[in-house]
Protein backbone atom coordinates (compact mmCIF):
# COMPACT_ATOMS: atom_id res chain seq x y z
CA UNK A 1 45.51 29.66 8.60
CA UNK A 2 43.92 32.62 10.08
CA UNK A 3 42.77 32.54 13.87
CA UNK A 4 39.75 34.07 12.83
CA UNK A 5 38.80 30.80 10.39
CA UNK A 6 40.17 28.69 12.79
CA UNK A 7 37.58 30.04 14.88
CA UNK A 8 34.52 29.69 12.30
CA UNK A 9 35.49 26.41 11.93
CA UNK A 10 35.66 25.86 15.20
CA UNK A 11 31.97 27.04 15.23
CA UNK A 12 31.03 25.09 12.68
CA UNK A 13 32.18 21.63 14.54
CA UNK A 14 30.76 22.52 17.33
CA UNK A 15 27.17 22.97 15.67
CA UNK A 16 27.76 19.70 13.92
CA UNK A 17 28.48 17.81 16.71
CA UNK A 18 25.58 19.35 18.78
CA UNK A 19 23.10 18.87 16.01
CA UNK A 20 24.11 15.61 15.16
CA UNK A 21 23.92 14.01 18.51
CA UNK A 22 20.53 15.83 19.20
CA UNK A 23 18.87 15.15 16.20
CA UNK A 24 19.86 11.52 15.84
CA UNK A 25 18.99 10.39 18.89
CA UNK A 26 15.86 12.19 18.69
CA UNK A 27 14.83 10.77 15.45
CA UNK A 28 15.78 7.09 16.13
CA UNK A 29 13.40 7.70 19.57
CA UNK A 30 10.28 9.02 18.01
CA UNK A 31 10.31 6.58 14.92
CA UNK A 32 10.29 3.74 17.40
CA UNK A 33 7.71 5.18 19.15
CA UNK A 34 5.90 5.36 15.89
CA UNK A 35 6.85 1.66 14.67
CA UNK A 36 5.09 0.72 17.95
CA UNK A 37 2.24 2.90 17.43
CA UNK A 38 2.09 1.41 13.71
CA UNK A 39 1.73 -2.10 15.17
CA UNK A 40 -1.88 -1.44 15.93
CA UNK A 41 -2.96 1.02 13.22
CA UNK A 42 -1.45 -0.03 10.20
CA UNK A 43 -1.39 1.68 6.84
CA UNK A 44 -4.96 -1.27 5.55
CA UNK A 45 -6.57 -0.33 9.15
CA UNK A 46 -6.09 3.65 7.60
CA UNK A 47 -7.37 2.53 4.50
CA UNK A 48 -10.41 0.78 5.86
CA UNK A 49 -11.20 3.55 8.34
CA UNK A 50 -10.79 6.78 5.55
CA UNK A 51 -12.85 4.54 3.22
CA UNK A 52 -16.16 3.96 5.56
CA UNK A 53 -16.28 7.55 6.67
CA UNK A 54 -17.07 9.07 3.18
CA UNK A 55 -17.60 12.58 3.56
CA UNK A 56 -17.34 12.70 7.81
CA UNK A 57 -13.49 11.66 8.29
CA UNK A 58 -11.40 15.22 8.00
CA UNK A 59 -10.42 15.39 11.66
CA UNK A 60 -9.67 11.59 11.41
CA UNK A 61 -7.88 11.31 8.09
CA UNK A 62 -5.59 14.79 9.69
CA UNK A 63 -4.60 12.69 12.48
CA UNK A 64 -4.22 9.67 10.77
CA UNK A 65 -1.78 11.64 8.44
CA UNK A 66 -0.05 12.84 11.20
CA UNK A 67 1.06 9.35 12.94
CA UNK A 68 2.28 8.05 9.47
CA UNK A 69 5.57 9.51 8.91
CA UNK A 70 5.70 9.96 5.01
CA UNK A 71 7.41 12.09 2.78
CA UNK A 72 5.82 14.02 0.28
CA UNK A 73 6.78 11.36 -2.45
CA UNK A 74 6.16 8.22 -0.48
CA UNK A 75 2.33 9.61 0.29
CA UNK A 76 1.27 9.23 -3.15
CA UNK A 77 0.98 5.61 -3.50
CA UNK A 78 -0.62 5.34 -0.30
CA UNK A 79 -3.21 8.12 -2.09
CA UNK A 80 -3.52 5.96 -4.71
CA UNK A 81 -4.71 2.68 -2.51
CA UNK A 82 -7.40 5.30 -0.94
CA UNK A 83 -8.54 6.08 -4.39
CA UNK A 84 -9.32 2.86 -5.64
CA UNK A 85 -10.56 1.89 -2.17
CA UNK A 86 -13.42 4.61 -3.08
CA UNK A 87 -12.78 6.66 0.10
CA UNK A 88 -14.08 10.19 0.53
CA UNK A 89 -12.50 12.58 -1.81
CA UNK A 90 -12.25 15.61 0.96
CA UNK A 91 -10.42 13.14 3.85
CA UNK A 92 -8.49 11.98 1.04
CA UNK A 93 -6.91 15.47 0.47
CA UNK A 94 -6.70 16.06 3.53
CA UNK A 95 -3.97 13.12 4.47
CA UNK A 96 -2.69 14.39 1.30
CA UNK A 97 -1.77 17.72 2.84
CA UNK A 98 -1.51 16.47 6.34
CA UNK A 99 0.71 13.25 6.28
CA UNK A 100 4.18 14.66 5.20
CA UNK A 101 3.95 18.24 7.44
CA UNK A 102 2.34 16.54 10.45
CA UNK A 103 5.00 13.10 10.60
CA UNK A 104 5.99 12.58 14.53
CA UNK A 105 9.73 13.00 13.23
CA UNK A 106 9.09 16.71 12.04
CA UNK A 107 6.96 17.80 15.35
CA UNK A 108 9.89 16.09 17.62
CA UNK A 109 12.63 18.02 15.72
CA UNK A 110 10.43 21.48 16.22
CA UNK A 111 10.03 20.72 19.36
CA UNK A 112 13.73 20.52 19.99
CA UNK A 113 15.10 22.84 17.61
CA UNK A 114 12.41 25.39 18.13
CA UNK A 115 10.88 24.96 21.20
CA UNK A 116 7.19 23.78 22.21
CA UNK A 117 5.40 27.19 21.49
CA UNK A 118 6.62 27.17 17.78
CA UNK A 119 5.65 23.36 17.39
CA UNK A 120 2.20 23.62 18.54
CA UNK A 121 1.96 26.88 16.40
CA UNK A 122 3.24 25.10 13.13
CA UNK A 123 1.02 21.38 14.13
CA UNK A 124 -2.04 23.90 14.58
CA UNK A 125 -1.76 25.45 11.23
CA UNK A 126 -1.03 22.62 9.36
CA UNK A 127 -4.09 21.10 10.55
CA UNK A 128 -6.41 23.70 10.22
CA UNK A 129 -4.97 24.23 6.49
CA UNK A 130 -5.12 21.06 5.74
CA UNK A 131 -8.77 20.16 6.99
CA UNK A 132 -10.12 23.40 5.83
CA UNK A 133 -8.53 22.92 2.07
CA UNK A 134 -9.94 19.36 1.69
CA UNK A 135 -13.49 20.00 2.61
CA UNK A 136 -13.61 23.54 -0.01
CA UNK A 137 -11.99 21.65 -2.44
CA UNK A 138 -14.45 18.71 -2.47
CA UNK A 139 -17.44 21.38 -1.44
CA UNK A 140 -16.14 23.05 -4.97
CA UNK A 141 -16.24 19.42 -6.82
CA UNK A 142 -12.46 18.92 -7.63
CA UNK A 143 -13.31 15.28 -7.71
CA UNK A 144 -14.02 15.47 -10.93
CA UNK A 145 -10.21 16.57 -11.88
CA UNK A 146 -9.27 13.38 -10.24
CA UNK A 147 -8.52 10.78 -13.54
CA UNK A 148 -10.29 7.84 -13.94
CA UNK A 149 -7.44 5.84 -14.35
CA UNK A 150 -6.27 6.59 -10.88
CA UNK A 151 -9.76 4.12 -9.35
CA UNK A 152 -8.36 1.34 -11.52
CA UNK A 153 -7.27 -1.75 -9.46
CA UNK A 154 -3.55 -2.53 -10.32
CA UNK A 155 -3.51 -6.05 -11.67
CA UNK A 156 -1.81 -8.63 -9.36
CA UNK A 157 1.28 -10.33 -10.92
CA UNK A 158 2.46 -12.06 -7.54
CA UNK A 159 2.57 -15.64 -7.34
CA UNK A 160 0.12 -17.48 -4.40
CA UNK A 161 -0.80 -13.88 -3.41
CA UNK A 162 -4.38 -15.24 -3.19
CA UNK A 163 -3.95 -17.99 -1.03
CA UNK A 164 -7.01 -19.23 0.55
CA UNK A 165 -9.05 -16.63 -1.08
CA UNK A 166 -12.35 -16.68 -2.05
CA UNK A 167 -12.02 -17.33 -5.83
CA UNK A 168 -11.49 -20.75 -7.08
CA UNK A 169 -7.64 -21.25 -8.22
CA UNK A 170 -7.81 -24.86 -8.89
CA UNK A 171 -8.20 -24.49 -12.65
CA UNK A 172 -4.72 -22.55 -12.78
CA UNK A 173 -1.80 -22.79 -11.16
CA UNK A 174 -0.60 -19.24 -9.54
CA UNK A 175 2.98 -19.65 -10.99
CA UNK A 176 2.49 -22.18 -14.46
CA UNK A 177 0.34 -20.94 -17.35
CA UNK A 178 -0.84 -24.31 -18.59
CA UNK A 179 -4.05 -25.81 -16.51
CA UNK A 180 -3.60 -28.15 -13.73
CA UNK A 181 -5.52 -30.31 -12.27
CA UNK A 182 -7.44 -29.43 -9.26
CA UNK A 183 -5.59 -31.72 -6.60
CA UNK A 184 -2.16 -29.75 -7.74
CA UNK A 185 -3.36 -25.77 -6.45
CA UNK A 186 -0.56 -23.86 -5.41
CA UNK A 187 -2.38 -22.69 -2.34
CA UNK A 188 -3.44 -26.59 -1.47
CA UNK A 189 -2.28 -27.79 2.23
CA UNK A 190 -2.29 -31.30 1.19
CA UNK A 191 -0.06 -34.28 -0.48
CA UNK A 192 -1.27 -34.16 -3.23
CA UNK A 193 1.24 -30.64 -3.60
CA UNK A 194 4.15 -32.97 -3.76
CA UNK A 195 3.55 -34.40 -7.40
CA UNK A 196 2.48 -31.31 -9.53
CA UNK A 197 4.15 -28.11 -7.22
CA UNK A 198 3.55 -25.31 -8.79
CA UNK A 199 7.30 -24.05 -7.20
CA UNK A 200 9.48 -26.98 -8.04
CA UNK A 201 12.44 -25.98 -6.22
CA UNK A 202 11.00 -26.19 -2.85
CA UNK A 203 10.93 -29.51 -1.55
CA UNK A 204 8.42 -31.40 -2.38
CA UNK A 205 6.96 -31.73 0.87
CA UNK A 206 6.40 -28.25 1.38
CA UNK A 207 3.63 -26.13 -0.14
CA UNK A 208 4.90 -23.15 -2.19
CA UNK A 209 2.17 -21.40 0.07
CA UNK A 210 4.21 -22.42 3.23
CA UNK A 211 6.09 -19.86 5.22
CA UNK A 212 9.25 -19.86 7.02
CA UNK A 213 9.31 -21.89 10.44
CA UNK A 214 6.51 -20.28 12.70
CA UNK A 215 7.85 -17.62 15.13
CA UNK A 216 5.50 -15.99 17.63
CA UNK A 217 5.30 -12.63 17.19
CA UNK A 218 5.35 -11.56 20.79
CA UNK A 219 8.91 -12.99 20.85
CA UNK A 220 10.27 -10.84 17.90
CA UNK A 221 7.65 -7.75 17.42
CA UNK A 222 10.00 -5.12 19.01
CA UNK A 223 13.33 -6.18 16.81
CA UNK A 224 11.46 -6.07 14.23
CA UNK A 225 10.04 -2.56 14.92
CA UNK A 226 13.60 -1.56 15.72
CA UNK A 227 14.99 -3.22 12.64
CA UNK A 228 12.32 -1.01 10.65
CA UNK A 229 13.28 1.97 13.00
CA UNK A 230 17.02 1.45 12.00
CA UNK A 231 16.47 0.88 8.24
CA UNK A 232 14.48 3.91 7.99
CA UNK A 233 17.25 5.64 9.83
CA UNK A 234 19.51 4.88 7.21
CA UNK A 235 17.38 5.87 3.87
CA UNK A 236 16.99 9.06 5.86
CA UNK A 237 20.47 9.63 6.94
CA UNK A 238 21.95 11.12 4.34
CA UNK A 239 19.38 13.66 3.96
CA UNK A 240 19.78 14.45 7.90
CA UNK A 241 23.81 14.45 7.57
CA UNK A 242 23.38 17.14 4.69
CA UNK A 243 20.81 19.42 6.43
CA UNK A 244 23.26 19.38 9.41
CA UNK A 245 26.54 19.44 7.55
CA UNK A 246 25.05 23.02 5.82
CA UNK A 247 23.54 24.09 8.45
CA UNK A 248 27.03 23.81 10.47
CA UNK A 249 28.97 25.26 7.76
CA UNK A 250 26.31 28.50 7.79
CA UNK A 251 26.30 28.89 11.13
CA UNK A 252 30.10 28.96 11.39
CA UNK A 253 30.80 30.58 7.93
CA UNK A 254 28.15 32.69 6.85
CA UNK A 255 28.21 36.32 7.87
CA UNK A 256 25.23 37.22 10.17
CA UNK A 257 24.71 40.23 9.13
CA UNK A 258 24.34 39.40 5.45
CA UNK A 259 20.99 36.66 6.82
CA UNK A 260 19.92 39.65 8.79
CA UNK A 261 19.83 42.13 5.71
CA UNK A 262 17.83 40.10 3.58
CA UNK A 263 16.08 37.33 5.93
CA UNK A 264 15.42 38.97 9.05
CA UNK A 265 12.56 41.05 11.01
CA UNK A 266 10.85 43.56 8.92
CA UNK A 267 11.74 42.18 5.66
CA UNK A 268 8.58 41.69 4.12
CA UNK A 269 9.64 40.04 0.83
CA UNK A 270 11.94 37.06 2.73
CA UNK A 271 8.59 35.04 3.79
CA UNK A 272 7.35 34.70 -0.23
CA UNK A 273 10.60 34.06 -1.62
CA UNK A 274 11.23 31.43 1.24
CA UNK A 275 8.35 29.43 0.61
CA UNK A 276 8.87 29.60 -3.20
CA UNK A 277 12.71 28.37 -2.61
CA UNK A 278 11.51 25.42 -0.64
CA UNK A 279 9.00 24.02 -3.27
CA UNK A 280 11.66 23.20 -5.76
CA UNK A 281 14.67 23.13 -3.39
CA UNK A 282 12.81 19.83 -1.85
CA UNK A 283 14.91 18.92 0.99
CA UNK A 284 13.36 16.68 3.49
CA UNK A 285 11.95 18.12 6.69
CA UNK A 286 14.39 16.43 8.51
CA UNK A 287 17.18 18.17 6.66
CA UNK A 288 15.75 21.61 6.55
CA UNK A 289 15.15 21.99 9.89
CA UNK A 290 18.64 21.36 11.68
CA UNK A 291 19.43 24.11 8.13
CA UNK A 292 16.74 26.38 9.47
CA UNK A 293 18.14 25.79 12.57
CA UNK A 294 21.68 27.06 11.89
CA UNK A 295 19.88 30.25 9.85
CA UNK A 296 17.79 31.08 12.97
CA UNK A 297 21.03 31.39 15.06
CA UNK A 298 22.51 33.99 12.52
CA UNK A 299 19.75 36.21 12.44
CA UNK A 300 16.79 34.21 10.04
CA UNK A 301 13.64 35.34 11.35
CA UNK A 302 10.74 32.40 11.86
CA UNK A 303 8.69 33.82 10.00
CA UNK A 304 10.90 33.01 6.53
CA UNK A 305 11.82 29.77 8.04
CA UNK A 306 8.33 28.31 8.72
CA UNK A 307 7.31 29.41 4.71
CA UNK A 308 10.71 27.44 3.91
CA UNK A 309 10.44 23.68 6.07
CA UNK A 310 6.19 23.77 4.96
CA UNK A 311 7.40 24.63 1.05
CA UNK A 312 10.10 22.08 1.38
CA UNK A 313 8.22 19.08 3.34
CA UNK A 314 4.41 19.84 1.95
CA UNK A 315 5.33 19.44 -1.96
CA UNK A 316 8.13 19.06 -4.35
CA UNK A 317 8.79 18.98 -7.76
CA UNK A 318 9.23 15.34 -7.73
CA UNK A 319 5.87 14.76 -5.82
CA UNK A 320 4.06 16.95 -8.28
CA UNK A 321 5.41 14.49 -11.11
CA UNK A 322 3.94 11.98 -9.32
CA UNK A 323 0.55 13.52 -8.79
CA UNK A 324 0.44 13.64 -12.67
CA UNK A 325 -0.14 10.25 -13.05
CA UNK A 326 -4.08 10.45 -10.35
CA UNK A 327 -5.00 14.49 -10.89
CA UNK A 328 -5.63 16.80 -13.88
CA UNK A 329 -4.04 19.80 -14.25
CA UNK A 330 -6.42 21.70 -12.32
CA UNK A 331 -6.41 19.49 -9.62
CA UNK A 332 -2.40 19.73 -9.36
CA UNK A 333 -3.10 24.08 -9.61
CA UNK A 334 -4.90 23.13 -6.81
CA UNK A 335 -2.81 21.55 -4.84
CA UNK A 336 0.17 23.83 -5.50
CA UNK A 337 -1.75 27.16 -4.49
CA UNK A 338 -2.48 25.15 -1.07
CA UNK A 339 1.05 24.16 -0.12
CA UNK A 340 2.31 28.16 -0.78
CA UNK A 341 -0.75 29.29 0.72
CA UNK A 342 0.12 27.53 3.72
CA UNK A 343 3.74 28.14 3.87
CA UNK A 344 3.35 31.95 3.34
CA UNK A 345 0.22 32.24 5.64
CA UNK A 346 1.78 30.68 8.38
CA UNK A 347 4.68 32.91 7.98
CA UNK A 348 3.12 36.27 7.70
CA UNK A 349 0.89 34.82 10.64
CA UNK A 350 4.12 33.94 13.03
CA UNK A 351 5.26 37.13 12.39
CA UNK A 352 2.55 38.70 13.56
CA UNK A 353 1.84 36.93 16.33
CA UNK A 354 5.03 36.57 18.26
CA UNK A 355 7.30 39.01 15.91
């Protein structure tokens, strides 16, 4: 083997190792910080708070998008919830836009990778995007491409989901079809459980209803949030070991000059074309920016790269599949022409700001 691939490779485990230490670490900090920030406002408080502020909550529902770290894909059903909840189309959008570029994971990793001028450049127009685009679109009525399937309530299937609620279950048992008789509910607290349970397997002094063995929550609330922290670590892992396994591999492989030629200062075209790549490419934010990362280093200029992670983390193909099910065709137009918007404005702007 060549000294001079020795040497790339060389490169390119150096960059691995670097980036894999950083970005780990980092990201297994700043989603704790998040699971502890989530212990207060939780994904129902967001609900409740977007759906009483009809028509006023844009700032709100921006910021509230920005503490939930989301993906593009796992925003939707969440969107959904706030649609049947009957919360203010404009806010609405506007966590739409806001809660996959805005995540605490994605500013951390700018931060880091980019430094603390770029971050607050990229957090301030992704808001401003964001807020502005959901109040024109509902100022314009897109409401009305929203479909009306998409305020229907979901039927609940669950069994003893209801417990204690308002609505008389006596007539019905919550996991039997046949009728019961009232002393026998499924949600009942008293002896009468033990002859007619509606979950027979338990023991018949238990309640179906009945948890596991009380545990204060002050005891376990921070290994819980870390075993959250950890589990979300590893769904995301593999997206975060590819972004920084390619992004090694470029920086130690891929000619500079050839990055330089087609993606670097002056060339006008690389901005468009990156934020049209990242649409479909969909990698996750916290894939394509230790990738961007490793592109930077070899001549990339920002400009391209901040059209690329916005394309990449603010829609995908699979979230537009998705969005097929709650908007019409218009609606999803929309949507699309505000994601590239974004992506290529914020390029063009970088560029001309600090280029």
């Amino acid at each position: 083997m060549s000294p001079e691939i020795l040497t790339m490779a060389k490169e390119a485990l150096d960059m691995f190792a670097f980036l894999a230490t950083e970005l780990i670490i980092l990201f297994l900090a700043i989603s704790y910080l998040v699971g502890v920030l989530q212990e207060f406002i939780t994904p129902e408080k967001i609900q409740s708070i977007l759906s009483s502020r009809k028509g006023k909550g844009y700032i709100i529902a921006a910021l509230l998008g920005a503490i939930t770290p989301f993906c593009s894909c796992s925003t939707i059903p969440f969107l959904k919830g706030l649609l049947r909840a009957r919360a203010g189309f404009g806010p609405m959008m506007v966590f739409l836009f806001s809660s996959p570029l805005l995540n605490p994971v994605i500013i951390g990793l700018f931060v880091v990778t980019f430094g603390i001028k770029v971050a607050v450049f990229y957090f301030l127009v992704a808001i401003i995007v964001a807020v502005t685009s959901g109040f024109v679109l509902e100022k314009l009525g897109f409401d009305k491409y929203v479909k009306p399937e998409a305020y229907e309530k979901a039927e609940s299937s669950s069994c003893g989901t209801s417990c204690g609620s308002k609505k008389e279950q006596a007539a019905t048992s919550c996991c039997n079809s046949a009728p019961e008789p009232a002393t026998a509910s499924c949600c009942s607290t008293t002896p009468a459980m033990a002859a007619a349970s509606c979950c027979d397997s338990a023991p018949a002094a238990t309640s179906c209803c009945d948890s596991a063995p009380e545990v204060k929550e002050e005891d376990n609330r921070w290994m819980r949030i870390w075993r959250s922290t950890w589990k979300d670590f590893k769904q995301v892992f593999p997206y975060l070991l590819m972004g920084i396994t390619l992004g090694a591999f470029i920086y130690g492989f891929l000619p500079t000059d050839l990055i330089a030629e087609y993606a670097g200062e002056g060339n006008w075209y690389a901005i468009p074309v990156a934020a049209v790549i990242g649409i479909p490419l969909y990698i996750r934010a916290e894939a394509v920016i230790p990738l961007s990362a490793a592109l930077v280093a070899k001549g990339m200029a920002l400009g391209p790269v901040m059209a690329l992670i916005i394309g990449s983390a603010g829609a995908s193909l699979t979230e537009v599949i998705l969005l097929k099910s709650i908007f019409k065709n218009q609606m999803i137009a929309a949507f699309l022409t505000v994601i590239l918007g974004m992506a290529v404005g914020a390029g063009y702007l970088y560029s001309f700001i600090f280029g």
